[in-house]
C-alpha atoms as a PDB file:
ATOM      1  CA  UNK A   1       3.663 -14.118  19.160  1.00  0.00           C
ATOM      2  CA  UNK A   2      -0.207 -13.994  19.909  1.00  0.00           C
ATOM      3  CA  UNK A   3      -2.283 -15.874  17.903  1.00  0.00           C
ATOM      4  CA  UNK A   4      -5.663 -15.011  15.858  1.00  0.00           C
ATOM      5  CA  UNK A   5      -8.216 -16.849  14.565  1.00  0.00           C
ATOM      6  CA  UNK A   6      -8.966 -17.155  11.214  1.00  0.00           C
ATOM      7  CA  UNK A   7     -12.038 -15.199  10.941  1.00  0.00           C
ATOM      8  CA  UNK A   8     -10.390 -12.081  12.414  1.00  0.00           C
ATOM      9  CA  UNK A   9      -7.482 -12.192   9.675  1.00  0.00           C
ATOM     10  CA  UNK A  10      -9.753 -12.406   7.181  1.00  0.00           C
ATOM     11  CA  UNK A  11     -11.614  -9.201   8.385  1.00  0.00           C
ATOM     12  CA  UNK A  12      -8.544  -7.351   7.193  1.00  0.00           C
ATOM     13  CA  UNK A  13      -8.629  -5.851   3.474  1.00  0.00           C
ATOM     14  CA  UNK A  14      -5.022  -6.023   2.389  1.00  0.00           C
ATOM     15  CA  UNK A  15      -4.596  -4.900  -1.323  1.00  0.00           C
ATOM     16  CA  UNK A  16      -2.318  -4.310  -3.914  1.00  0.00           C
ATOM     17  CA  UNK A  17      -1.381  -0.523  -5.147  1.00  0.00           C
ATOM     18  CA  UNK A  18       0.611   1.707  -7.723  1.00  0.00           C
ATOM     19  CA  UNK A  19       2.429   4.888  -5.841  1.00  0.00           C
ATOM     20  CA  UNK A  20       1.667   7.799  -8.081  1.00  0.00           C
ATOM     21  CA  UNK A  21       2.792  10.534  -5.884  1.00  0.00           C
ATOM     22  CA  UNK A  22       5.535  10.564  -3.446  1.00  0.00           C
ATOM     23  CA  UNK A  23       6.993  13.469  -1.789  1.00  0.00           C
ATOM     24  CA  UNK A  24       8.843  14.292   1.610  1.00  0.00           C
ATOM     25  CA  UNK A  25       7.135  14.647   4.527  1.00  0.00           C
ATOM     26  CA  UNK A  26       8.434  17.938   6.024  1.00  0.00           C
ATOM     27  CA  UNK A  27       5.589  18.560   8.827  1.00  0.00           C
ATOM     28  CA  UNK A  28       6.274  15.012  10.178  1.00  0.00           C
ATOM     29  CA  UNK A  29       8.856  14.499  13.666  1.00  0.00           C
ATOM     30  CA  UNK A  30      10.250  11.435  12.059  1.00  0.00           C
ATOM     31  CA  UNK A  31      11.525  11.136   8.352  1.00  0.00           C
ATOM     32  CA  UNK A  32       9.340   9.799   6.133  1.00  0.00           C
ATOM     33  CA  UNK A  33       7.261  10.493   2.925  1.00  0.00           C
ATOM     34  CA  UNK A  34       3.644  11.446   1.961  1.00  0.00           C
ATOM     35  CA  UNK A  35       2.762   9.300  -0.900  1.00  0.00           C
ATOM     36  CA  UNK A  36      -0.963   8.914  -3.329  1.00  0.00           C
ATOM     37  CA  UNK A  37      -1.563   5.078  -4.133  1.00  0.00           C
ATOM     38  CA  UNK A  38      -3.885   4.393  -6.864  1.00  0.00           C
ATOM     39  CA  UNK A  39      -5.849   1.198  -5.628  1.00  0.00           C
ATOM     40  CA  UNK A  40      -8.021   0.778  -8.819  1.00  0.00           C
ATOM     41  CA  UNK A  41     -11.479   0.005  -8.320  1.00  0.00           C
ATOM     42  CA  UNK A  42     -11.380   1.399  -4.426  1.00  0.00           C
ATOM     43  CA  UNK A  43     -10.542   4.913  -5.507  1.00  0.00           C
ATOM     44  CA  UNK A  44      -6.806   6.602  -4.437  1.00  0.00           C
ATOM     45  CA  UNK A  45      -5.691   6.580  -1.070  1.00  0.00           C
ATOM     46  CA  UNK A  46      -2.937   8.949   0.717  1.00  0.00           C
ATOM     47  CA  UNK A  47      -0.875   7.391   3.172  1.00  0.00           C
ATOM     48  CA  UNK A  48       2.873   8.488   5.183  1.00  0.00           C
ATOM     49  CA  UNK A  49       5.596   6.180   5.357  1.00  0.00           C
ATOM     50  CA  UNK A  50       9.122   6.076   7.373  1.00  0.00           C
ATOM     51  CA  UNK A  51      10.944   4.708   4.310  1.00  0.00           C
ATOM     52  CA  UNK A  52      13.490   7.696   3.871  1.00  0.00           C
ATOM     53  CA  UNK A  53      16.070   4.943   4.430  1.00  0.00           C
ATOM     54  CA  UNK A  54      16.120   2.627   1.530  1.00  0.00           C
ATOM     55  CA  UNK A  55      14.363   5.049  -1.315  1.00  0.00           C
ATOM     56  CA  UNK A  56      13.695   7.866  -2.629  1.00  0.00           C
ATOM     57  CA  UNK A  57      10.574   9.646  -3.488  1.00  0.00           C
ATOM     58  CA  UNK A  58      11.184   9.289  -7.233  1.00  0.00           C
ATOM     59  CA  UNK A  59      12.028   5.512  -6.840  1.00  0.00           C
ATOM     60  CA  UNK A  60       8.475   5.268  -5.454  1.00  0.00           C
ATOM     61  CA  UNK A  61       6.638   6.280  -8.639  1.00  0.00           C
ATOM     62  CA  UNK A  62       4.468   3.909 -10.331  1.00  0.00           C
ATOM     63  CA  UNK A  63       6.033   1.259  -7.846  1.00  0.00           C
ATOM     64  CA  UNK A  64       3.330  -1.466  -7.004  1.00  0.00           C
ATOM     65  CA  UNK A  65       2.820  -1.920  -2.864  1.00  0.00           C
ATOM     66  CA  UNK A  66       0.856  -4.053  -0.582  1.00  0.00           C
ATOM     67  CA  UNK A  67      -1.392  -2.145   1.823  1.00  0.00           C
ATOM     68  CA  UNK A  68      -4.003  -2.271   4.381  1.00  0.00           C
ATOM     69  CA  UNK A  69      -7.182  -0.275   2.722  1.00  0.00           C
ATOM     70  CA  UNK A  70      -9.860  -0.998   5.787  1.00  0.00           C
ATOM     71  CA  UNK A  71      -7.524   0.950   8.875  1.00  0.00           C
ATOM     72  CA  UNK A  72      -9.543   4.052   9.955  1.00  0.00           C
ATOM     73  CA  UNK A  73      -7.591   7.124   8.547  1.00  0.00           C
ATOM     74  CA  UNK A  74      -5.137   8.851  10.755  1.00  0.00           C
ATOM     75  CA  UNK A  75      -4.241  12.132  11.583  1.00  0.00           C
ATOM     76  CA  UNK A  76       0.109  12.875  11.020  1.00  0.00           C
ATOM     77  CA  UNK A  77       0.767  16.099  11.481  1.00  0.00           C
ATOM     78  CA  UNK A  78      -2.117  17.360   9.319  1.00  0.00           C
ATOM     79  CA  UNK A  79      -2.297  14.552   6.521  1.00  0.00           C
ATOM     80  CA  UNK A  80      -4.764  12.046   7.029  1.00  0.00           C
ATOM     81  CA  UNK A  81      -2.884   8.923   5.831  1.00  0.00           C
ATOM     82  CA  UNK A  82      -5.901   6.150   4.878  1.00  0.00           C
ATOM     83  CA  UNK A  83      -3.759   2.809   4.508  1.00  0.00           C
ATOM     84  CA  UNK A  84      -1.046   1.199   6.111  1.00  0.00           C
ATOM     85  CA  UNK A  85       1.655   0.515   3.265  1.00  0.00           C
ATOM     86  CA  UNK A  86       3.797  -2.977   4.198  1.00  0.00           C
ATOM     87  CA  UNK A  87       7.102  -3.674   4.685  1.00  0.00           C
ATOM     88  CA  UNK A  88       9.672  -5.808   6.474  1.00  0.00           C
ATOM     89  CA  UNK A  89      12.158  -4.283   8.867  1.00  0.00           C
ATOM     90  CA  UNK A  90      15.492  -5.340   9.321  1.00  0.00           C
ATOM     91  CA  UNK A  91      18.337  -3.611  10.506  1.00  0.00           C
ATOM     92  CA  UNK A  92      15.959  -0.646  11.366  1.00  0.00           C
ATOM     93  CA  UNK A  93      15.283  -0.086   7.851  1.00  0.00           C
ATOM     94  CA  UNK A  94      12.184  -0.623   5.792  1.00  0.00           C
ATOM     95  CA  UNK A  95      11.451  -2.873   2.536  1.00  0.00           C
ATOM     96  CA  UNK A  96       8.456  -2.903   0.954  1.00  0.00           C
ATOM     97  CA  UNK A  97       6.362  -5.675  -0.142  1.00  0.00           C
ATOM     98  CA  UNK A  98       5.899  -5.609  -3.582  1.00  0.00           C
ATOM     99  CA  UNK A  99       4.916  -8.144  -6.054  1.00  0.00           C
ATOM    100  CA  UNK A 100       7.046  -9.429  -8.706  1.00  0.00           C
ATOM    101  CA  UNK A 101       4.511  -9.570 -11.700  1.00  0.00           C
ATOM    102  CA  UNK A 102       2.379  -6.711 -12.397  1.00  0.00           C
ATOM    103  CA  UNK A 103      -1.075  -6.978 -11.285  1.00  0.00           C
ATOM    104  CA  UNK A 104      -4.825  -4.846 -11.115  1.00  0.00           C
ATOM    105  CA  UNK A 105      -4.282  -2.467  -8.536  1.00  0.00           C
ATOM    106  CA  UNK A 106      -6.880  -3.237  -5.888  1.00  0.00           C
ATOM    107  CA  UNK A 107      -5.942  -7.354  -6.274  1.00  0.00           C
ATOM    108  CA  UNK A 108      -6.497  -8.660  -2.833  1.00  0.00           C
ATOM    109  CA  UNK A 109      -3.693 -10.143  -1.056  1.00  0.00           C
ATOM    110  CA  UNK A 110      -4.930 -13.817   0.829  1.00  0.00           C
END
């Protein structure tokens, strides 16, 4: 494991969000889904996840995520996802970090 310093952890903008859309991903070589997170104050962001394992897209509605917001977009097979949704892997399968109260979408995670 490589260590950081503190200063360049804290340059990352990791935020709470509430999925609004989710739908497959068909265009994409690996399963996953394209999904709309609502991140309150910072607007809506779109954003592709390999999490085809564990739910499905309807499961995903109005669930509240952590993300990275400040990741320059990127280009998957023609979507431009614009955060980085977390989750653990184990077993080769994905599980979201979520929180276990409801909070403001856009909260930021320390």
């Amino acid at each position: 494991m490589k260590t950081i310093q503190s200063d360049s952890f804290n340059t990352i903008e990791i935020r709470v969000g509430t999925i609004i859309q989710a739908e497959v991903f068909a265009e994409a070589r690996k399963p996953a889904y394209k999904m709309k997170i609502d991140f309150g104050e910072l607007g809506y962001r779109n954003s592709s996840a390999q999490i085809t394992k564990r739910y499905k897209p309807h499961e995903l509605i109005g669930k509240q995520i952590v993300a990275v917001v400040n990741l320059p977009p990127k280009q998957i097979a023609g979507f431009t996802s614009e955060c980085l949704v977390l989750g653990a892997v184990y077993n080769d399968d994905v599980i979201l970090l979520t929180t276990d109260t409801l909070v403001a979408n856009g909260l930021r995670i320390q």
